[in-house]
C-alpha atoms as a PDB file:
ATOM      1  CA  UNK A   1    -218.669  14.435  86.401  1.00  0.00           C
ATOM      2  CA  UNK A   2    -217.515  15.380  89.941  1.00  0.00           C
ATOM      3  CA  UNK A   3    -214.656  15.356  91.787  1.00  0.00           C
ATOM      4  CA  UNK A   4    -214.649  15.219  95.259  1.00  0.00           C
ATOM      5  CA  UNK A   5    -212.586  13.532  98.364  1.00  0.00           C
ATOM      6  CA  UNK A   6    -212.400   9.596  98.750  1.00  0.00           C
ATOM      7  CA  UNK A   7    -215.241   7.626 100.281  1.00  0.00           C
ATOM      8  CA  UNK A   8    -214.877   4.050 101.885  1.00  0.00           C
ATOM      9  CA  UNK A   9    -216.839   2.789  99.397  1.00  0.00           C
ATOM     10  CA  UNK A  10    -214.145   4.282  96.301  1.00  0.00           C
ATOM     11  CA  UNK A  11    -211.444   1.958  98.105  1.00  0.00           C
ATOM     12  CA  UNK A  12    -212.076  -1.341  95.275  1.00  0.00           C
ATOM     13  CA  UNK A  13    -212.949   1.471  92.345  1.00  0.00           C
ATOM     14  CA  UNK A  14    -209.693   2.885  93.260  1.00  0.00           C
ATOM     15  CA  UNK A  15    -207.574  -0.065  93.262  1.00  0.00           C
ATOM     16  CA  UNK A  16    -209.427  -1.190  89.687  1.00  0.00           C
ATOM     17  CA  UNK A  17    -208.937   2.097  88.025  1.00  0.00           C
ATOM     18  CA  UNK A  18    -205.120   2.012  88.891  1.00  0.00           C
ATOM     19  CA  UNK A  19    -204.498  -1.016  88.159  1.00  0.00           C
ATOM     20  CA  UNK A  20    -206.299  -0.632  84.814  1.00  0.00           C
ATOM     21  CA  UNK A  21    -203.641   2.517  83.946  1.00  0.00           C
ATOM     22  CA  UNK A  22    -200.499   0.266  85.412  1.00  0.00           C
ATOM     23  CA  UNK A  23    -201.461  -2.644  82.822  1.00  0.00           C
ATOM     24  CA  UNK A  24    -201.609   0.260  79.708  1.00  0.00           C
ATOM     25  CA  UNK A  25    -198.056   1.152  81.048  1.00  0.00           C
ATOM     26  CA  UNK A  26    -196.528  -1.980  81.787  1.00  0.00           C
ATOM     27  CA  UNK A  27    -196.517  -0.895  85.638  1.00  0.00           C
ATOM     28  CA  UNK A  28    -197.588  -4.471  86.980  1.00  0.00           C
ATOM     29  CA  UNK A  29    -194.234  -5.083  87.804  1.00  0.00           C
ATOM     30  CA  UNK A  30    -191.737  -5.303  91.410  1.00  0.00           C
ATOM     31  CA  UNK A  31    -190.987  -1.658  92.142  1.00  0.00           C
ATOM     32  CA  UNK A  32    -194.316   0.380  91.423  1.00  0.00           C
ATOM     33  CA  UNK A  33    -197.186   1.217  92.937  1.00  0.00           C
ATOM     34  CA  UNK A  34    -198.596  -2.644  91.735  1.00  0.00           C
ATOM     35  CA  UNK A  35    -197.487  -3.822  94.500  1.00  0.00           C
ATOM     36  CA  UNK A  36    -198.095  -1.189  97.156  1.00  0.00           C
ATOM     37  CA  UNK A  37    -200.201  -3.511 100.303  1.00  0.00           C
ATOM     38  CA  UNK A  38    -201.863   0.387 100.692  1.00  0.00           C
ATOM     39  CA  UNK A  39    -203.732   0.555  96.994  1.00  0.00           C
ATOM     40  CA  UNK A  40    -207.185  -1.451  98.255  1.00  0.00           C
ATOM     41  CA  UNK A  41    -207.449   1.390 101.437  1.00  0.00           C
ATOM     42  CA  UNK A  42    -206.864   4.420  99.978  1.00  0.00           C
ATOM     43  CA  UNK A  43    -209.862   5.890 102.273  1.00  0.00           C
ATOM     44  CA  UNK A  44    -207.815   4.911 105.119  1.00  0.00           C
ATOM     45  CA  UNK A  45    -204.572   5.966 104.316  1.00  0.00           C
ATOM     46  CA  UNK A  46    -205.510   9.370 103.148  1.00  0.00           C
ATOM     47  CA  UNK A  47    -207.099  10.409 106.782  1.00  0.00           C
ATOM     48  CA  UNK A  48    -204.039  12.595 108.097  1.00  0.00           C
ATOM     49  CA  UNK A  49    -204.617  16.256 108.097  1.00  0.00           C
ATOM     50  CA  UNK A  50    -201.890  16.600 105.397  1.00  0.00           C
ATOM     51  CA  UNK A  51    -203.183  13.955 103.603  1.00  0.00           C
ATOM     52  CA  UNK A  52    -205.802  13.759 100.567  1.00  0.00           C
ATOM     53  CA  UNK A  53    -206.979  11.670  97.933  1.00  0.00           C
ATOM     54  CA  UNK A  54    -209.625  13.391  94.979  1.00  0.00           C
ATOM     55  CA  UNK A  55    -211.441  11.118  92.664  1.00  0.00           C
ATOM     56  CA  UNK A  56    -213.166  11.781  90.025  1.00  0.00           C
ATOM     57  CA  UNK A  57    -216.584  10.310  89.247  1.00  0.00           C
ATOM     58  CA  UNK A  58    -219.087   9.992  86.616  1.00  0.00           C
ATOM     59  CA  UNK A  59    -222.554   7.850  86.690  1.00  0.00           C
ATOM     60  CA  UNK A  60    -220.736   5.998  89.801  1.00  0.00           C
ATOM     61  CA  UNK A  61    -217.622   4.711  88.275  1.00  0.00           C
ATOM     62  CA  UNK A  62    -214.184   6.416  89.554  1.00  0.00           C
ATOM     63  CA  UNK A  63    -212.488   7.624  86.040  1.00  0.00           C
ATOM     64  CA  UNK A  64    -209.826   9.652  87.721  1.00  0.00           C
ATOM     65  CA  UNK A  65    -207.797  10.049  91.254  1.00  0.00           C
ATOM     66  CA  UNK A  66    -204.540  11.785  92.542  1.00  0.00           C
ATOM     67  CA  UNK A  67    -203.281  12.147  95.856  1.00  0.00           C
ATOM     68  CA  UNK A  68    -200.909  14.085  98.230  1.00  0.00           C
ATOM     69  CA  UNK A  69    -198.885  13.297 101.040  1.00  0.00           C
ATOM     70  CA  UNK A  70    -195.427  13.837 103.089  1.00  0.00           C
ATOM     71  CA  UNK A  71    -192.138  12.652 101.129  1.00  0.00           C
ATOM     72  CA  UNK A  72    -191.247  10.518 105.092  1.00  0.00           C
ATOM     73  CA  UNK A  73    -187.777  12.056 106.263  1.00  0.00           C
ATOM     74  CA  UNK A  74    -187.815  15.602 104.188  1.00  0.00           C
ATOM     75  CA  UNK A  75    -189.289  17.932 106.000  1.00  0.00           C
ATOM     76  CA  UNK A  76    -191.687  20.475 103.732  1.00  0.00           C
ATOM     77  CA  UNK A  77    -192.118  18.285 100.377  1.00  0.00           C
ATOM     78  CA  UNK A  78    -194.843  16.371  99.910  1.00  0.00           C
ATOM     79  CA  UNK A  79    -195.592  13.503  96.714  1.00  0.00           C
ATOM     80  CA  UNK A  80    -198.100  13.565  94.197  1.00  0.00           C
ATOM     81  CA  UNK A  81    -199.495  10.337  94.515  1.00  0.00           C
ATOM     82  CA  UNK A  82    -201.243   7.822  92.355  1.00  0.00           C
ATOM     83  CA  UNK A  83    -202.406  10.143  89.692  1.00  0.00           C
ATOM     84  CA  UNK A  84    -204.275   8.278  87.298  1.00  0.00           C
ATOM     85  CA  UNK A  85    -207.061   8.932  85.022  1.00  0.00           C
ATOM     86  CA  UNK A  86    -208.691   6.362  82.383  1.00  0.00           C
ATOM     87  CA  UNK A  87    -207.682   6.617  78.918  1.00  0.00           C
ATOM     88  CA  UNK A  88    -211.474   8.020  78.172  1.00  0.00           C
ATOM     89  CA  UNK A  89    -210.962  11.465  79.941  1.00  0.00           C
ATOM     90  CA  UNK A  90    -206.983  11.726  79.159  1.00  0.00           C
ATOM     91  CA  UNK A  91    -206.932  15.541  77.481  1.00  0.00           C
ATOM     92  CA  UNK A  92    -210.556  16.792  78.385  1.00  0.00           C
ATOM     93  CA  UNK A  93    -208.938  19.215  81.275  1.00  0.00           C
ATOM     94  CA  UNK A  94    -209.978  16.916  84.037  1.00  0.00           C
ATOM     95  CA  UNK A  95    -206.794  15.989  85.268  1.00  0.00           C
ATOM     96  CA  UNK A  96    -205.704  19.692  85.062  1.00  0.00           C
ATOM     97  CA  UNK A  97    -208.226  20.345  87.770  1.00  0.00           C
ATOM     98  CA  UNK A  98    -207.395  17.137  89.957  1.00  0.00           C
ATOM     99  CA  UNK A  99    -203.875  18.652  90.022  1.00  0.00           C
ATOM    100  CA  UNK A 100    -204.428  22.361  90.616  1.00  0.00           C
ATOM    101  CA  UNK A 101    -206.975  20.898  93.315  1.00  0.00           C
ATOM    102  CA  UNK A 102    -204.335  18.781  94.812  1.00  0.00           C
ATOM    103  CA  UNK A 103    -201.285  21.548  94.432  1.00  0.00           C
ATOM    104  CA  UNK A 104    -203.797  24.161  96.158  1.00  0.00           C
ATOM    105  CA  UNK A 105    -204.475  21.638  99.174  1.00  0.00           C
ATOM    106  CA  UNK A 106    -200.466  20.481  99.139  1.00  0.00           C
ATOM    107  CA  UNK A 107    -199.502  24.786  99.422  1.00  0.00           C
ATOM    108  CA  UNK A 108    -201.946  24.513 103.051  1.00  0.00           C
ATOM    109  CA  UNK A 109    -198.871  22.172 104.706  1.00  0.00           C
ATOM    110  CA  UNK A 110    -196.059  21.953 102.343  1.00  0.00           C
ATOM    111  CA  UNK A 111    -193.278  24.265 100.507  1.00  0.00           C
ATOM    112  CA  UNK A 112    -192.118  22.097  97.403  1.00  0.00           C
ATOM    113  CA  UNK A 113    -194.002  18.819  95.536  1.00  0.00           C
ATOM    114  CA  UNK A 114    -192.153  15.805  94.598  1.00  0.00           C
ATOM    115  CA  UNK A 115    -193.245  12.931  91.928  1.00  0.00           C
ATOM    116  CA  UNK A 116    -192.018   9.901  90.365  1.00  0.00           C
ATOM    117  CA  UNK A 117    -193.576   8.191  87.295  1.00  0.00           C
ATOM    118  CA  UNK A 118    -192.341   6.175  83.931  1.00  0.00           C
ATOM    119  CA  UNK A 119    -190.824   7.356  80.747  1.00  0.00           C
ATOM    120  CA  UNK A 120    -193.023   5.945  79.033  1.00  0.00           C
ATOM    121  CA  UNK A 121    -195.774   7.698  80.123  1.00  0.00           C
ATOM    122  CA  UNK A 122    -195.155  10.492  77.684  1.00  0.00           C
ATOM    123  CA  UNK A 123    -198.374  12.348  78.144  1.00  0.00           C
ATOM    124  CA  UNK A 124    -197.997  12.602  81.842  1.00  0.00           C
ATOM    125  CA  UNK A 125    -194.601  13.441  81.705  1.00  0.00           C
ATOM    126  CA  UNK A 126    -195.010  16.577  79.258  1.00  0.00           C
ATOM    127  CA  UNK A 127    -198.322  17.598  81.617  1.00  0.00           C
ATOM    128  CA  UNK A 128    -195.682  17.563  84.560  1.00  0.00           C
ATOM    129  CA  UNK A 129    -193.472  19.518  82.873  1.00  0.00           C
ATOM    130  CA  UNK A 130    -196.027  22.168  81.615  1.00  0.00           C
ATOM    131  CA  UNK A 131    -196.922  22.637  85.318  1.00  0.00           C
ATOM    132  CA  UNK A 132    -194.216  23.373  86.000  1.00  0.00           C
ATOM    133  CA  UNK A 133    -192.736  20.625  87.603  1.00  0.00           C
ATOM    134  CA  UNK A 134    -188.132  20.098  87.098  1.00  0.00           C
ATOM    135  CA  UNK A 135    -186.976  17.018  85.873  1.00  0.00           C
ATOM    136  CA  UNK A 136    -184.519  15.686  88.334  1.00  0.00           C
ATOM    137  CA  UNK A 137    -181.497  13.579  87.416  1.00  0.00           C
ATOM    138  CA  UNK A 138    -182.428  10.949  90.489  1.00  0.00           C
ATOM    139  CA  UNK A 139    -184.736  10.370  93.136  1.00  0.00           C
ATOM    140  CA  UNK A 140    -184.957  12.420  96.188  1.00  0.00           C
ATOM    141  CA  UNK A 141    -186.045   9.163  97.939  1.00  0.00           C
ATOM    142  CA  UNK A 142    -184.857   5.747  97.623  1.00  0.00           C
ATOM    143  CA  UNK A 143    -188.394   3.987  98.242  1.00  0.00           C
ATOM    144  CA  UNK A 144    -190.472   1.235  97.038  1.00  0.00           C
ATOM    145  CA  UNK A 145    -191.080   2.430  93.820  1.00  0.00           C
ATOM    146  CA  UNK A 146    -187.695   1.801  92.342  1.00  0.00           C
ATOM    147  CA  UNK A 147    -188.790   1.054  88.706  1.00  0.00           C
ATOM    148  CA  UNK A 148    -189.923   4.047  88.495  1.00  0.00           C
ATOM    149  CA  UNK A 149    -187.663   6.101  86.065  1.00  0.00           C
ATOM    150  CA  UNK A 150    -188.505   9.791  85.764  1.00  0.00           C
ATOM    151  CA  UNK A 151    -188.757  12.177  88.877  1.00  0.00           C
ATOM    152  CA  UNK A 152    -190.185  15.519  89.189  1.00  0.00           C
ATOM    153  CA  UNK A 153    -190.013  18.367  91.722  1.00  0.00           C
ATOM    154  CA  UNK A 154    -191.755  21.645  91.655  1.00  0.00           C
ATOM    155  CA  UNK A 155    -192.246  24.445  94.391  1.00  0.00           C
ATOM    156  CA  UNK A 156    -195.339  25.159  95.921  1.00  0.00           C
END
């Protein structure tokens, strides 16, 4: 298993392995990242200099990604973005590296890390909140992901 920036050729894996995670969590619905016109060119939308998307891989298949970029309009917090991981490698310590990989690279351009994911999601949101990440009581951001209904900051 490696993990290691996104290639052009991870943009389809990508897109399958989120939507994969959405359908376990009931997140193919208006207001989440289901609908985001970005998920099929991740490659391409993580080229900024404060930008990054990790995958992991095994044997060729993506199992795992998470990315970072500016929160547009606050200056100095940046979003953890579309962290997913299959259901296979939930609790083996993988995604513990993709986020202290992706916290070390957000600390090179930003002060304080912002996040927004489901309640349901109870796993994710009790890793979150052992990272050390605050439960906030609304979003910093009114964006497109409006169904989302837990949000998360933490400083870098």
């Amino acid at each position: 298993m490696m993990i290691r920036l996104i290639q052009k050729r991870d943009n389809v894996k990508v897109e399958e392995l989120i939507r994969t995670c959405l359908l376990e969590f009931g997140g193919n619905k208006p207001g989440c990242t289901w609908e985001d016109p970005d998920l099929g060119q991740f490659y391409e939308v993580y080229q900024p200099e404060n930008k990054q998307y990790l995958v992991v891989e095994e044997d060729g298949r993506i199992i795992g990604g998470c990315g970072i970029g500016p929160v547009e309009g606050i200056e100095g917090v940046c979003e953890l973005q579309k962290m997913y991981c299959l259901q296979e490698i939930r609790g083996s310590g993988v995604a513990q590296q993709l986020l202290d990989l992706s916290l070390d690279f957000a600390r090179k351009y930003y002060q304080k890390c912002y996040l927004e994911t489901f309640s349901n999601m109870i796993a994710a949101n009790r890793f979150y909140l052992k990272n050390g990440f605050v439960l906030l009581d609304e979003p910093l951001i009114k964006g497109p992901h409006f169904a989302c209904d837990k949000w998360y900051i933490k400083d870098l």
